[in-house]
Protein backbone atom coordinates (compact mmCIF):
# COMPACT_ATOMS: atom_id res chain seq x y z
CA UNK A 1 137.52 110.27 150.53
CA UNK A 2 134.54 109.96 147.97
CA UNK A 3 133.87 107.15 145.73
CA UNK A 4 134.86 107.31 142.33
CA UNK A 5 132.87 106.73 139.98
CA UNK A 6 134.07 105.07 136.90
CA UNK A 7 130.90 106.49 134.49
CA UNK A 8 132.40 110.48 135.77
CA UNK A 9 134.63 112.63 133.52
CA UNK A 10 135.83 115.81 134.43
CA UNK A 11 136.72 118.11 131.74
CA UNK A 12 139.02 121.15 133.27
CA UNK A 13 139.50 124.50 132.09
CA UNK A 14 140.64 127.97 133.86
CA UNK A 15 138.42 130.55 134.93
CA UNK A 16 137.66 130.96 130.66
CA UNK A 17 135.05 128.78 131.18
CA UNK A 18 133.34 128.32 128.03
CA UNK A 19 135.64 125.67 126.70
CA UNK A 20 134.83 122.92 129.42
CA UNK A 21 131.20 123.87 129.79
CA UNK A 22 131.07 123.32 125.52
CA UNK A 23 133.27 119.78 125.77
CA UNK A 24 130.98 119.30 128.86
CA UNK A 25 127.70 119.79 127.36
CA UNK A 26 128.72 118.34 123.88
CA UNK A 27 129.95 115.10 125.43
CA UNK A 28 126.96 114.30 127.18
CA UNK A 29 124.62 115.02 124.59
CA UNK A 30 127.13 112.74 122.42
CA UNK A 31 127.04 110.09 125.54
CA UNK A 32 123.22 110.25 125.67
CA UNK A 33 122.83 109.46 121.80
CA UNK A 34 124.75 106.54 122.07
CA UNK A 35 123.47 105.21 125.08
CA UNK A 36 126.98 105.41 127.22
CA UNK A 37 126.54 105.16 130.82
CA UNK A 38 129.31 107.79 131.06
CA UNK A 39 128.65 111.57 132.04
CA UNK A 40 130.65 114.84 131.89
CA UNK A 41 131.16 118.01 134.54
CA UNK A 42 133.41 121.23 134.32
CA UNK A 43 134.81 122.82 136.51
CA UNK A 44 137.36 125.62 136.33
CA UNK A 45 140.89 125.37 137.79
CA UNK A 46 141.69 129.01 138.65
CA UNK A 47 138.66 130.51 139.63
CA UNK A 48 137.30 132.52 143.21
CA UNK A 49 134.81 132.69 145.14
CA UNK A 50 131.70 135.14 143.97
CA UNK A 51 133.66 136.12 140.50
CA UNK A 52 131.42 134.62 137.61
CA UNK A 53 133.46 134.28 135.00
CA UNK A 54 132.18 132.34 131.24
CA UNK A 55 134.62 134.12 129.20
CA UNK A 56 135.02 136.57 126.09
CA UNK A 57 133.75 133.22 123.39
CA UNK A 58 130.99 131.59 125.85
CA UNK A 59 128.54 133.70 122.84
CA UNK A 60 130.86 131.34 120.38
CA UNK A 61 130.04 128.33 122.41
CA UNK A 62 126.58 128.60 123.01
CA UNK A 63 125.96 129.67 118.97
CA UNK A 64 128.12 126.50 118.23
CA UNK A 65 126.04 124.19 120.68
CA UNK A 66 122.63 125.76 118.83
CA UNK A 67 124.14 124.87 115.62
CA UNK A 68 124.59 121.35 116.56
CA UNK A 69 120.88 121.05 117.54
CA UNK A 70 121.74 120.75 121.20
CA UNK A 71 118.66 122.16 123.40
CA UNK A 72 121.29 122.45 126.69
CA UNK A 73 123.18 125.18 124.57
CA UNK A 74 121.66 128.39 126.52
CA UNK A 75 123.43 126.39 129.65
CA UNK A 76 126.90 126.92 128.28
CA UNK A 77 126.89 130.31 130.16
CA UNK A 78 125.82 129.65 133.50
CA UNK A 79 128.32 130.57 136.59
CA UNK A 80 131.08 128.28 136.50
CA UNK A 81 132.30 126.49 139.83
CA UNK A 82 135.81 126.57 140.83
CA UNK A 83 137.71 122.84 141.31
CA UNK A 84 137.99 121.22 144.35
CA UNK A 85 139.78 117.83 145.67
CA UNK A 86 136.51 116.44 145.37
CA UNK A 87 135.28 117.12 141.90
CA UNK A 88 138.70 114.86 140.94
CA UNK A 89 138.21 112.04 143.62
CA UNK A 90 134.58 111.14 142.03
CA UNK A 91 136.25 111.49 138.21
CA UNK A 92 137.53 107.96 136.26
CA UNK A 93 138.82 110.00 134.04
CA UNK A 94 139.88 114.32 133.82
CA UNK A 95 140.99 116.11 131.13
CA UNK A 96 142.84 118.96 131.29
CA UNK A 97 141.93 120.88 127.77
CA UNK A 98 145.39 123.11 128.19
CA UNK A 99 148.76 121.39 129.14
CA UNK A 100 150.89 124.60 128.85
CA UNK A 101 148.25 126.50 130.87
CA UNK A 102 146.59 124.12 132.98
CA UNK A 103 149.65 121.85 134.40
CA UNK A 104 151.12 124.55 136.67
CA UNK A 105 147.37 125.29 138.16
CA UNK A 106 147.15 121.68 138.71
CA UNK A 107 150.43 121.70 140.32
CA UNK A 108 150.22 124.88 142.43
CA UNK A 109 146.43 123.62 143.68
CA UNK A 110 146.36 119.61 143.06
CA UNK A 111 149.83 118.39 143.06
CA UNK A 112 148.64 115.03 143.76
CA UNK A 113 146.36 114.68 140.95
CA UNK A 114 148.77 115.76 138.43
CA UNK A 115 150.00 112.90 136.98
CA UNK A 116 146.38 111.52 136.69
CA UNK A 117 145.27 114.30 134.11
CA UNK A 118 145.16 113.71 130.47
CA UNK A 119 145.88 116.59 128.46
CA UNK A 120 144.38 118.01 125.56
CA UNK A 121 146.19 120.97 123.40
CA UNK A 122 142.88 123.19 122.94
CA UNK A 123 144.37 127.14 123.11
CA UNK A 124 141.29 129.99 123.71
CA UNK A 125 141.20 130.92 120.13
CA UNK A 126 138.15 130.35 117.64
CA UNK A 127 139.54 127.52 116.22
CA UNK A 128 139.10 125.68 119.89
CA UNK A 129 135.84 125.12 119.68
CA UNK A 130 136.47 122.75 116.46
CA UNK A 131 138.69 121.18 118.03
CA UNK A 132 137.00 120.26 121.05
CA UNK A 133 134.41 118.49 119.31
CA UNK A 134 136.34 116.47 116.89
CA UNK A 135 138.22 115.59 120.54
CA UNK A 136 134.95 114.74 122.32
CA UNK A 137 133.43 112.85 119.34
CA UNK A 138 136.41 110.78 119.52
CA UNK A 139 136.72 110.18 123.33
CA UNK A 140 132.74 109.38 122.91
CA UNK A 141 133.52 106.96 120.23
CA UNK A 142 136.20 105.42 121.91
CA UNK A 143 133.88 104.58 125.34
CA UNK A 144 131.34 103.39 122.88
CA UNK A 145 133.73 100.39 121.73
CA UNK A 146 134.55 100.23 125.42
CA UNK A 147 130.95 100.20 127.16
CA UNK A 148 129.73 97.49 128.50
CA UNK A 149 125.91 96.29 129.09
CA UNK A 150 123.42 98.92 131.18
CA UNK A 151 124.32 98.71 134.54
CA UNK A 152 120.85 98.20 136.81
CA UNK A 153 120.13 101.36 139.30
CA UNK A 154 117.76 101.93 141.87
CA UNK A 155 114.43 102.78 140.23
CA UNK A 156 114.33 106.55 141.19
CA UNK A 157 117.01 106.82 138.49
CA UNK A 158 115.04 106.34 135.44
CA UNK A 159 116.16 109.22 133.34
CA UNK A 160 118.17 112.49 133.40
CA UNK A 161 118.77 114.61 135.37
CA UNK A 162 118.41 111.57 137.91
CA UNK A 163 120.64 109.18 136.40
CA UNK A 164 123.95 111.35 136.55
CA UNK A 165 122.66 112.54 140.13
CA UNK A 166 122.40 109.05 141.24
CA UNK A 167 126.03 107.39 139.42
CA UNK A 168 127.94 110.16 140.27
CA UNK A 169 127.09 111.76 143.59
CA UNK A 170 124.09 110.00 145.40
CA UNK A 171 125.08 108.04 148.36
CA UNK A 172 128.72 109.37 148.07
CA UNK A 173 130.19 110.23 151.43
CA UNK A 174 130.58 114.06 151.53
CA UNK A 175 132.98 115.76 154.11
CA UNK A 176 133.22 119.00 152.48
CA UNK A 177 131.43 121.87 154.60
CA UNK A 178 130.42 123.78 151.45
CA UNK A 179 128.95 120.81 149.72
CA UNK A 180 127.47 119.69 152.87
CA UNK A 181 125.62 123.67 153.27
CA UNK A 182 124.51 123.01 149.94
CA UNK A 183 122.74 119.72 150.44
CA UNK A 184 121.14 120.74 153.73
CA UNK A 185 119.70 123.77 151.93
CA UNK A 186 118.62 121.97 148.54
CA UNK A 187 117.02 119.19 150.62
CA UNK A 188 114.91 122.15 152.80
CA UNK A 189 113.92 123.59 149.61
CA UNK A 190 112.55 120.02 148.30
CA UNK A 191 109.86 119.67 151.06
CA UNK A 192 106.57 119.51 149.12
CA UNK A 193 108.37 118.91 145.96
CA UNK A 194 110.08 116.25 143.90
CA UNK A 195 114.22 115.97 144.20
CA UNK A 196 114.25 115.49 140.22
CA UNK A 197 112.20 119.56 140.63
CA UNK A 198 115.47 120.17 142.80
CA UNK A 199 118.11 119.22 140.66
CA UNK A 200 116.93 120.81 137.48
CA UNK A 201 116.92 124.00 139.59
CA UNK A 202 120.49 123.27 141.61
CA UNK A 203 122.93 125.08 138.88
CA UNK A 204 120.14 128.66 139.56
CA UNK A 205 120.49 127.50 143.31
CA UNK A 206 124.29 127.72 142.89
CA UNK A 207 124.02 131.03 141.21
CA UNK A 208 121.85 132.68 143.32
CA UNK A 209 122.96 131.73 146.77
CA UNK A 210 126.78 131.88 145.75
CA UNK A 211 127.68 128.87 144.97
CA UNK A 212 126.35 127.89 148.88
CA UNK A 213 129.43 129.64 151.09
CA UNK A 214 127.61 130.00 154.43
CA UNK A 215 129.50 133.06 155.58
CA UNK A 216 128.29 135.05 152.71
CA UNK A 217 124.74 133.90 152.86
CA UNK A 218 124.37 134.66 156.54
CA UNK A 219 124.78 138.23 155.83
CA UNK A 220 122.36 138.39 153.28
CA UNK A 221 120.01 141.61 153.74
CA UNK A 222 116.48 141.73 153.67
CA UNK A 223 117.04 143.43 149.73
CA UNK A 224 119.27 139.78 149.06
CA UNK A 225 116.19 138.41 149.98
CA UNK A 226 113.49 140.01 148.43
CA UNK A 227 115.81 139.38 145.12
CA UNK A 228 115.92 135.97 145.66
CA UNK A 229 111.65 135.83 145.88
CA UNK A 230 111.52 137.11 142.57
CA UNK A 231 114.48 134.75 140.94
CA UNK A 232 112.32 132.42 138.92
CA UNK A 233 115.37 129.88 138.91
CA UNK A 234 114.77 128.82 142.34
CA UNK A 235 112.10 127.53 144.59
CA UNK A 236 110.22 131.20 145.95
CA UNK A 237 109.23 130.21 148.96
CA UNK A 238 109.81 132.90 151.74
CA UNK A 239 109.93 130.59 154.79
CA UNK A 240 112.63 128.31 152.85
CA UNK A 241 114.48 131.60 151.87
CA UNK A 242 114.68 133.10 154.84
CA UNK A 243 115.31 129.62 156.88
CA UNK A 244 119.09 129.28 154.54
CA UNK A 245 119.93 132.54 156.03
CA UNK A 246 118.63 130.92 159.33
CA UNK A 247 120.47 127.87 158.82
CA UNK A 248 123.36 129.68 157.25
CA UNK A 249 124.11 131.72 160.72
CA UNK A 250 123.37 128.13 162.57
CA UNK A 251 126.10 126.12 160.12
CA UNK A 252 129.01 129.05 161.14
CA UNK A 253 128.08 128.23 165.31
CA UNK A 254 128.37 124.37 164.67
CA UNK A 255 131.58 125.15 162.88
CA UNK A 256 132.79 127.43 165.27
CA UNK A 257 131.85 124.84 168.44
CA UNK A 258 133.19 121.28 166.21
CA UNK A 259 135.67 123.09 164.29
CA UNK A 260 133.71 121.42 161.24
CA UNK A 261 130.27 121.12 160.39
CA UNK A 262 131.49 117.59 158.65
CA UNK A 263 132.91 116.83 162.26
CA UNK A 264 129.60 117.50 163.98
CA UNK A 265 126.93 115.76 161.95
CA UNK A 266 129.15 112.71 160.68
CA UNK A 267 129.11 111.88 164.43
CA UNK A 268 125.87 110.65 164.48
CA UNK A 269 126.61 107.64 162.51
CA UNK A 270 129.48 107.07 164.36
CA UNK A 271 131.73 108.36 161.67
CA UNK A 272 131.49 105.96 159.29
CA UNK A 273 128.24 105.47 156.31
CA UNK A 274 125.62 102.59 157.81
CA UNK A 275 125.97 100.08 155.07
CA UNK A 276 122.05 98.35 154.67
CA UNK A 277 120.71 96.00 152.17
CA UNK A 278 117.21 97.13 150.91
CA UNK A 279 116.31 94.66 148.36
CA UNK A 280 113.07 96.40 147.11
CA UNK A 281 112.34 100.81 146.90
CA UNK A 282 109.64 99.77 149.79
CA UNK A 283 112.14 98.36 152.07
CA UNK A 284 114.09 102.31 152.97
CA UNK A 285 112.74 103.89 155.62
CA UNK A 286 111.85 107.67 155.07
CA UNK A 287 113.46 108.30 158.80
CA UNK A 288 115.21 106.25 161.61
CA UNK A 289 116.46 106.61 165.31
CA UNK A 290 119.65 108.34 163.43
CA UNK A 291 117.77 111.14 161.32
CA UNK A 292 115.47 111.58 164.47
CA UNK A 293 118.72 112.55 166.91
CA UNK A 294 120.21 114.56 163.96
CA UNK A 295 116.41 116.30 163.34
CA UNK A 296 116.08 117.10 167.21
CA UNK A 297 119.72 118.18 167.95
CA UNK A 298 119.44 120.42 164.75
CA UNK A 299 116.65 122.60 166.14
CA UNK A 300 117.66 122.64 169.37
CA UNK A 301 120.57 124.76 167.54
CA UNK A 302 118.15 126.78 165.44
CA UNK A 303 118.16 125.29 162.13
CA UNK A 304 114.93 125.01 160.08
CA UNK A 305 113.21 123.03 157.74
CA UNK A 306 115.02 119.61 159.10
CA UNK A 307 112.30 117.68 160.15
CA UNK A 308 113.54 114.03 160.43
CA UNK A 309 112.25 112.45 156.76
CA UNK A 310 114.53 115.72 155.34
CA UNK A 311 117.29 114.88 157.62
CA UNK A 312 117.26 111.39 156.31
CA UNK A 313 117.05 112.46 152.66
CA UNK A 314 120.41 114.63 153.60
CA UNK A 315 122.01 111.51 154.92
CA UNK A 316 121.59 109.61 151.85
CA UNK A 317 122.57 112.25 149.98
CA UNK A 318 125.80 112.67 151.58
CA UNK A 319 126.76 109.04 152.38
CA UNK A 320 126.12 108.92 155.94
CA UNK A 321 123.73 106.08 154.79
CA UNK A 322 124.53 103.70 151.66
CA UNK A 323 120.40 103.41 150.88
CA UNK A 324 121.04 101.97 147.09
CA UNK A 325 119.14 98.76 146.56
CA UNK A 326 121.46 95.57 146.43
CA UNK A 327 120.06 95.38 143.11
CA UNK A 328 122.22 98.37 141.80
CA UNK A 329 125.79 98.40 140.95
CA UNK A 330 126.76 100.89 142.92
CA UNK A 331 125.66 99.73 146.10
CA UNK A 332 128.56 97.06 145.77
CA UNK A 333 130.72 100.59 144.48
CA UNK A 334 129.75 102.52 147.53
CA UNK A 335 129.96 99.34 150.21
CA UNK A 336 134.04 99.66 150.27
CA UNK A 337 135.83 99.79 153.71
CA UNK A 338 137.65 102.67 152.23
CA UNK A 339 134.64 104.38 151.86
CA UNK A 340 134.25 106.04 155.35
CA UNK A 341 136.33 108.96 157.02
CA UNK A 342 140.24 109.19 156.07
């Protein structure tokens, strides 16, 4: 089960997305003003696969956000991404911004996280927008009293969009096949770049290679393709382009042979995350005996880009190692017994 982290607030909506993207956006920007360690996502409850939905007022939302001065506003419109059970096992906190609506999506699709929702009564009218940010102001203020002194991280996190990266999901075990896909493509297309280059680009990644489902993206044509060369949101790169349709076609065999891709590469640290104690950034290795089975094993099956040092960079990505410095509070966070498979 992944680690929750208690800076992570979820703010849920349906697939009308433009009222969680605007709490999400405005809370953050609110957060980052007063220094809170705290950050928000959306995500929307009854959304599918490949339907891009930001709703009839997202134009409301993003004029609102530009009238509040906030440069993320043009974001407010970007393809949602549908809820899953691990989007509310990271989350302290998630709010619901419709009881009436949201409570029997939450109970037909996360009965067990019902009762850990807080509800908001924000309807999809124009008025909802006010309301949200008088809400989000408050819950802002409210953490403000609450926060307590600047927790130290592992250097790499110095500033946005690293620091959310690194509290919320870095080092968190991940046994979700989709979100595992989409780290073993991002960390492909990082070779020769920076991961901060990555992560600026990962909501256009989403987008464009939809939202990482490897059964649709190992049918992509050459057309797909060529469209994807000239889509300035992501890295255009050819070989790295064509190697996620590669890899794509080699993630369905490993899940056809294990059952799970999760299953298969989890194995090679025995199942559970290796738990070290790097005291200084120049103590982690860039590769180990580990990455170097997972590197060679991988393309032996055909997989590309997954040289060992990216293999590594995957693991600590997705928990399989717990890399942060004993210096950082959530190394102590992410060194729980409970933090291996369930």
């Amino acid at each position: 089960m992944p680690q929750r982290s208690h800076q992570a607030i979820l703010f849920l909506c349906t697939g009308n997305y433009y009222r969680s993207r605007f709490a999400e956006i405005l809370f953050n920007a609110l957060a980052g003003k007063k220094g809170l360690a705290w950050r928000a996502s959306s995500r929307g409850l009854a959304l599918e696969r490949g339907v891009h939905n930001v709703g009839p007022m997202a134009v409301s939302a993003i004029r609102a956000l530009e009238a509040l001065s906030l440069g993320a506003a043009e974001d407010a419109a970007r393809s949602p991404l549908p809820a899953t059970a691990d989007d509310f096992a990271r989350a302290n906190r998630i709010i619901a911004l419709q009881e009436t609506e949201h409570r029997p999506l939450l109970q037909e699709r996360f009965p067990s996280w019902i009762d850990k929702v807080e509800y908001w009564d924000v309807d999809d009218a124009p008025g909802a927008l006010a309301l949200i940010e008088r809400e989000v102001a408050d819950l802002a203020a409210s953490l403000a009293i609450l926060s307590v002194v600047e927790m130290q991280r592992c250097p790499w996190a110095a500033a946005e969009p690293n620091v959310q990266y690194h509290d919320a999901e870095w080092g968190v075990p991940v046994h979700d096949d989709r979100r595992l896909f989409e780290f073993l493509i991002l960390e492909g297309a990082q070779a020769g770049l920076s991961w901060e280059t990555i992560l600026k680009k990962r909501d256009a990644y989403r987008a464009a290679f939809d939202h990482f489902d490897p059964a649709v993206v190992a049918r992509y044509s050459e057309k797909k393709r060529l469209a994807l060369l000239a889509d300035p949101g992501i890295v255009r790169n050819r070989l790295k382009v064509e190697s996620a349709v590669v890899n794509a076609r080699a993630f369905l065999a490993v899940q056809k042979e294990f059952g799970a891709f999760d299953r298969y590469v989890w194995d090679f640290v025995g199942g559970r995350p290796r738990q070290n104690a790097w005291k200084s950034r120049t103590d982690v290795p860039a590769r180990t005996t580990e990455s170097d089975a997972l590197s060679k094993d991988l393309k032996q099956r055909g997989f590309k880009f997954v040289g060992s040092t990216i293999c590594y960079a995957f693991m600590q990505a997705v928990g399989m190692v717990n890399d942060h410095l004993v210096g950082c509070f959530r190394h102590a966070e992410l060194s729980s017994p409970r933090n291996g498979r369930d």
